[in-house]
N, C-alpha and C. Protein backbone atom coordinates (compact mmCIF):
# COMPACT_ATOMS: atom_id res chain seq x y z
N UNK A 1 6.84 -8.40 31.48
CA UNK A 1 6.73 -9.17 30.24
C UNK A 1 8.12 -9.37 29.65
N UNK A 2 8.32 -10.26 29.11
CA UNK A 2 9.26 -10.59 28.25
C UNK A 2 9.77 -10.31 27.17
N UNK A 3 10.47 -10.33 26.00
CA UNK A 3 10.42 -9.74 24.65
C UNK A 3 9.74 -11.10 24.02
N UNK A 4 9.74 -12.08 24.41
CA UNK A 4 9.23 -12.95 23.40
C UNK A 4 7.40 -12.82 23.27
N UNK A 5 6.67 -12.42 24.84
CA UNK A 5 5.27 -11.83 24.96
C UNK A 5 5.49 -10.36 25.10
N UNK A 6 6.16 -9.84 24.54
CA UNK A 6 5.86 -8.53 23.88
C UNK A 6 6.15 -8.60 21.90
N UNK A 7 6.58 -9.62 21.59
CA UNK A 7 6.58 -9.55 20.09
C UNK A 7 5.10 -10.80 19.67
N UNK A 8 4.76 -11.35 20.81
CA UNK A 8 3.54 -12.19 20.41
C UNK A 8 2.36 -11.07 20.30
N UNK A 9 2.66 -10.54 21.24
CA UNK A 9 1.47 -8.92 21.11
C UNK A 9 1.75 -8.30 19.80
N UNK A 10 2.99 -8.16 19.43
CA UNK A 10 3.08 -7.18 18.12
C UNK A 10 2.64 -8.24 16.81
N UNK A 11 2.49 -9.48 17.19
CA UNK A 11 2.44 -10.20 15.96
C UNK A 11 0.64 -10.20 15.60
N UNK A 12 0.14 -10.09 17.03
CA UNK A 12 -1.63 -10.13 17.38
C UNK A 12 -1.97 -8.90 16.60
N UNK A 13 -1.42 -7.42 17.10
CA UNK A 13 -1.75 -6.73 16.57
C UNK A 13 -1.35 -6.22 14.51
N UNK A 14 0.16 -6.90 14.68
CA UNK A 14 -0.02 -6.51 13.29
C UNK A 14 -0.89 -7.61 12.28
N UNK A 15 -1.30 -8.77 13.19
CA UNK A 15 -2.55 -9.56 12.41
C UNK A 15 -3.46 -8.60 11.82
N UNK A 16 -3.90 -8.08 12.69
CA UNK A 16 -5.36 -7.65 12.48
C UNK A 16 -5.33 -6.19 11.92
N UNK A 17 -4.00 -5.42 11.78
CA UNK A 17 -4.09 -4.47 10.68
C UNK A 17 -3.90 -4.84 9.80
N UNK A 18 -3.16 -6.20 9.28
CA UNK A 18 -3.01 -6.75 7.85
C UNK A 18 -4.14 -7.05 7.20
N UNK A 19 -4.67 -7.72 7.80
CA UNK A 19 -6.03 -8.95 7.71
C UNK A 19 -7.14 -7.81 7.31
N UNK A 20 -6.99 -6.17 7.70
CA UNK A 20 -7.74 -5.40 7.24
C UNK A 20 -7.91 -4.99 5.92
N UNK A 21 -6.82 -5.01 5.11
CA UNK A 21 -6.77 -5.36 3.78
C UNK A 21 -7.61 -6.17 2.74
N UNK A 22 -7.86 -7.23 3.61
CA UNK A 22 -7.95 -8.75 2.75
C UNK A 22 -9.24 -8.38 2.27
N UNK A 23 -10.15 -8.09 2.83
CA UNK A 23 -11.66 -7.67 2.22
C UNK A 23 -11.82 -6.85 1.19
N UNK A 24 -10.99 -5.54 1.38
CA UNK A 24 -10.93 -4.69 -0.63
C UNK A 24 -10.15 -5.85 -1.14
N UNK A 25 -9.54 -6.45 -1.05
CA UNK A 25 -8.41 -6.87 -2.27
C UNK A 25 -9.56 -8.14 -2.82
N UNK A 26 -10.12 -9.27 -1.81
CA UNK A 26 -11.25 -9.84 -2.30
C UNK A 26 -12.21 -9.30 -3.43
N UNK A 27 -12.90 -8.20 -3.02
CA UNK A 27 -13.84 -7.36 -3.26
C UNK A 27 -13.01 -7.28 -4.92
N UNK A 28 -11.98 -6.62 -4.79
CA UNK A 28 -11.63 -6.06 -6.45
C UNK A 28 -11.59 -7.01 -7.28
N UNK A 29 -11.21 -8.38 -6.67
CA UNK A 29 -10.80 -9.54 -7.04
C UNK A 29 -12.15 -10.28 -7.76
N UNK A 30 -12.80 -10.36 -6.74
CA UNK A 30 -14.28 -10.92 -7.28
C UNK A 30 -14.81 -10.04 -8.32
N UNK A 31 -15.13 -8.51 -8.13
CA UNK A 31 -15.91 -7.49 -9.12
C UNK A 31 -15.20 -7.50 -10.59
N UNK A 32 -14.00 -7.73 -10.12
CA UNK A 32 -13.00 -6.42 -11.49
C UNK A 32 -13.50 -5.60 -11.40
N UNK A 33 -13.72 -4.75 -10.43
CA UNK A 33 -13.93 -3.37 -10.33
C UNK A 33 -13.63 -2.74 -8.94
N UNK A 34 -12.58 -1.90 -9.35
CA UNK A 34 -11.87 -0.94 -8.34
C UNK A 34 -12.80 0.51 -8.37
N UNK A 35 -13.33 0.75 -8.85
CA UNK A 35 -14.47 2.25 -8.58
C UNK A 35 -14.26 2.44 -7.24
N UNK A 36 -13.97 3.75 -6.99
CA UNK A 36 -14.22 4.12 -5.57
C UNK A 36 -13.01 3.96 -4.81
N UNK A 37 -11.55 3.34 -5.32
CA UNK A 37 -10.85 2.90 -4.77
C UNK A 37 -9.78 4.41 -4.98
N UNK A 38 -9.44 4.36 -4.19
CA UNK A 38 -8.23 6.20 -4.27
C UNK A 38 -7.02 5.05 -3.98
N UNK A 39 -6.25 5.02 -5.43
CA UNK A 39 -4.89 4.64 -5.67
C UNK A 39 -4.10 5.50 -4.77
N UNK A 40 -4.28 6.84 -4.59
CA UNK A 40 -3.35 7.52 -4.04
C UNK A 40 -3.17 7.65 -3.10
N UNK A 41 -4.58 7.23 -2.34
CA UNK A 41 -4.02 6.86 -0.76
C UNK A 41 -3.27 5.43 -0.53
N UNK A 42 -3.71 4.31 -1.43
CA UNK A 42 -3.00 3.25 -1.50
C UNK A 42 -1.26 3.01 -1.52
N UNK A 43 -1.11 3.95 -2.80
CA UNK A 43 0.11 4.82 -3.12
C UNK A 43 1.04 5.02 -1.95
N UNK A 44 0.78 6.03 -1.27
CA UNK A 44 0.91 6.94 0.39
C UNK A 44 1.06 5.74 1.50
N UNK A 45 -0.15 4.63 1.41
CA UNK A 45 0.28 3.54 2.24
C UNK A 45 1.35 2.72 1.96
N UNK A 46 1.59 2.40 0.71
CA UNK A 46 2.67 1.35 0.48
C UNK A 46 3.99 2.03 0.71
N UNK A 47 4.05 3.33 0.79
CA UNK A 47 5.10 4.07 1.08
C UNK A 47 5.85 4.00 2.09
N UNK A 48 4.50 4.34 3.19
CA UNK A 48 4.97 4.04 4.87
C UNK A 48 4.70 2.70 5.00
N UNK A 49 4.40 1.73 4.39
CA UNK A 49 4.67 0.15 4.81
C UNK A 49 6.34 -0.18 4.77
N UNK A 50 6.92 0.82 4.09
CA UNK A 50 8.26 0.17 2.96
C UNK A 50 9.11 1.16 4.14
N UNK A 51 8.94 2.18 4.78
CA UNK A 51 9.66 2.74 5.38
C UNK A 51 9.69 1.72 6.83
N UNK A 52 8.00 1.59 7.00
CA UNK A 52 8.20 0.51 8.64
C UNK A 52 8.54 -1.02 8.08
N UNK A 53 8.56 -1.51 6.87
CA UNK A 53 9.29 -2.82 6.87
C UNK A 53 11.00 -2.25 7.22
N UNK A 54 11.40 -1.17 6.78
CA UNK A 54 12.59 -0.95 6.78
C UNK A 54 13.30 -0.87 8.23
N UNK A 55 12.31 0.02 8.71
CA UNK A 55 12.27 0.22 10.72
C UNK A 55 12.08 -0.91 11.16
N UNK A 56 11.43 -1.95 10.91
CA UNK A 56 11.88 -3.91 11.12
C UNK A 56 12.73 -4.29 11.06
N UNK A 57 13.46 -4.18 10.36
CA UNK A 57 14.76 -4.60 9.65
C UNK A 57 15.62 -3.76 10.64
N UNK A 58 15.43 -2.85 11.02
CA UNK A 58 16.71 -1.94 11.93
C UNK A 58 16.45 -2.86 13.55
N UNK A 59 15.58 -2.51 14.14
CA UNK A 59 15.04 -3.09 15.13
C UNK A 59 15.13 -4.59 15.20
N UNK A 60 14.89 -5.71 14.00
CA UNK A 60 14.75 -6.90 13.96
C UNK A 60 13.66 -7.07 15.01
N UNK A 61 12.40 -6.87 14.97
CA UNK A 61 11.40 -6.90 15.24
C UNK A 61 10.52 -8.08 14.09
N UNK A 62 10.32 -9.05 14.50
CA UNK A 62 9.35 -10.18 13.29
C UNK A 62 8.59 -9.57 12.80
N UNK A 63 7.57 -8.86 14.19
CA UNK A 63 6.15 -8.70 13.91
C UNK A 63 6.25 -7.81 12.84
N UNK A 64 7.11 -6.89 13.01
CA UNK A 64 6.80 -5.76 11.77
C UNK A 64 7.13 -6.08 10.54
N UNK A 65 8.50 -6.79 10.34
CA UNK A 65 8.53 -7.56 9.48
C UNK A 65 7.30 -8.04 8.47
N UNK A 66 7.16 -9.15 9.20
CA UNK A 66 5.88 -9.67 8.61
C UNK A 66 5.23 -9.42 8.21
N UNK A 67 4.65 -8.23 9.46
CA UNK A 67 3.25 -7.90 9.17
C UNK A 67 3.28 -6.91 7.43
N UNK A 68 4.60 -5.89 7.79
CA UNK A 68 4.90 -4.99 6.56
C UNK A 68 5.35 -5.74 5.05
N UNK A 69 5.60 -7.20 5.29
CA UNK A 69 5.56 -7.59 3.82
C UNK A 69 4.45 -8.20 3.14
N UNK A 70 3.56 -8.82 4.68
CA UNK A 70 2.19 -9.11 4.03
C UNK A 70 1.29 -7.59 3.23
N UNK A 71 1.92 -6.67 3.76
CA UNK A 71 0.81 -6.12 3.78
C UNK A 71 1.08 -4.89 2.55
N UNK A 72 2.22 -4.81 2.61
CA UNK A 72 2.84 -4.34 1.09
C UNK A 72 2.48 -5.01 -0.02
N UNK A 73 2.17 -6.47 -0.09
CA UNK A 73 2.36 -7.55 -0.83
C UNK A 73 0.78 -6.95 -1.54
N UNK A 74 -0.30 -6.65 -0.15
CA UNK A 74 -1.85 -6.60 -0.56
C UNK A 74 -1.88 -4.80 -1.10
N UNK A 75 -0.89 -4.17 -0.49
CA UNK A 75 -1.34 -2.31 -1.14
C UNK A 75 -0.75 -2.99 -2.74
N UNK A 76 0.01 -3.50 -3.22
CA UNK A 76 0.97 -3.60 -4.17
C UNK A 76 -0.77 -4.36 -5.13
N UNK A 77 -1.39 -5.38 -4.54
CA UNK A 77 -2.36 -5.98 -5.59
C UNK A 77 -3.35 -4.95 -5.68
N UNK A 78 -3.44 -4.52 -4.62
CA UNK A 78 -5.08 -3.02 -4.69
C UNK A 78 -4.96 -2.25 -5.78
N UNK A 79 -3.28 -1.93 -5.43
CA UNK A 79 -2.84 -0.47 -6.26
C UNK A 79 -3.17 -1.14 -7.89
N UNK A 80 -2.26 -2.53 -8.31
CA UNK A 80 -2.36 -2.94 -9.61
C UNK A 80 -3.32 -3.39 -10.41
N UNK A 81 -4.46 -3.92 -9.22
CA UNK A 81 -5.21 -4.02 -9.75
C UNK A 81 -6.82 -3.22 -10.04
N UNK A 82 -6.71 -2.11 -9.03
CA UNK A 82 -7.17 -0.35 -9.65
C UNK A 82 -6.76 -0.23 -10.55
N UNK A 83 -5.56 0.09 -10.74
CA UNK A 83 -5.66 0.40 -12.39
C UNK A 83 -5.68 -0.07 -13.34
N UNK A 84 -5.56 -1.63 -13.17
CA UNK A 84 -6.34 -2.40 -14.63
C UNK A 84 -7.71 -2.62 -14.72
N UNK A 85 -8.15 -2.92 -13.63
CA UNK A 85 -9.78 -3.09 -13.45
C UNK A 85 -10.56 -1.63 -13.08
N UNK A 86 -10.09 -0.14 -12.93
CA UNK A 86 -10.80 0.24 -13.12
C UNK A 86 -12.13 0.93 -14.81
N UNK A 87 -13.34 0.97 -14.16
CA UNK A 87 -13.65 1.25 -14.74
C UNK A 87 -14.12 2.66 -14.98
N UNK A 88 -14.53 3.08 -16.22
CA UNK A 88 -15.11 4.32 -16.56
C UNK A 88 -16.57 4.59 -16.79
């Protein structure tokens, strides 16, 4: 394989861990209600997103790139919007 079909693979796969996101962030979006949602694991994720966008950036790797700013972009709305929309 090549590096250009070995970063099309990394781009496939970091699709579909991003894209795993999109359904809570909908979900909070539609309810206004984050119940049930643990900020702190959210927290913990955006952490290691920001360390592997950073390991992108060393490597110059797209896929991770990408995938780590989409996906920071969605822990960053979960996290903000748990704690305005949760309720009591």
């Amino acid at each position: 394989m090549n590096s250009i079909q070995i970063e099309i693979i990394g781009l496939l796969a970091a699709s579909f861990t991003t894209i795993a996101f999109v359904p809570q962030v909908f979900k909070i979006w539609k309810n206004k209600n984050a119940k049930g949602v643990s900020v702190s694991m959210y927290v913990i994720m955006l952490i290691g997103i920001c360390i592997w966008l950073y390991y992108g950036f060393l490597i110059k790797s797209l896929a991770v790139i990408i995938a780590n700013i989409i996906s920071g972009l969605l822990q960053l709305f979960i996290i903000v919007f748990a704690l305005i929309n949760r309720k009591n």
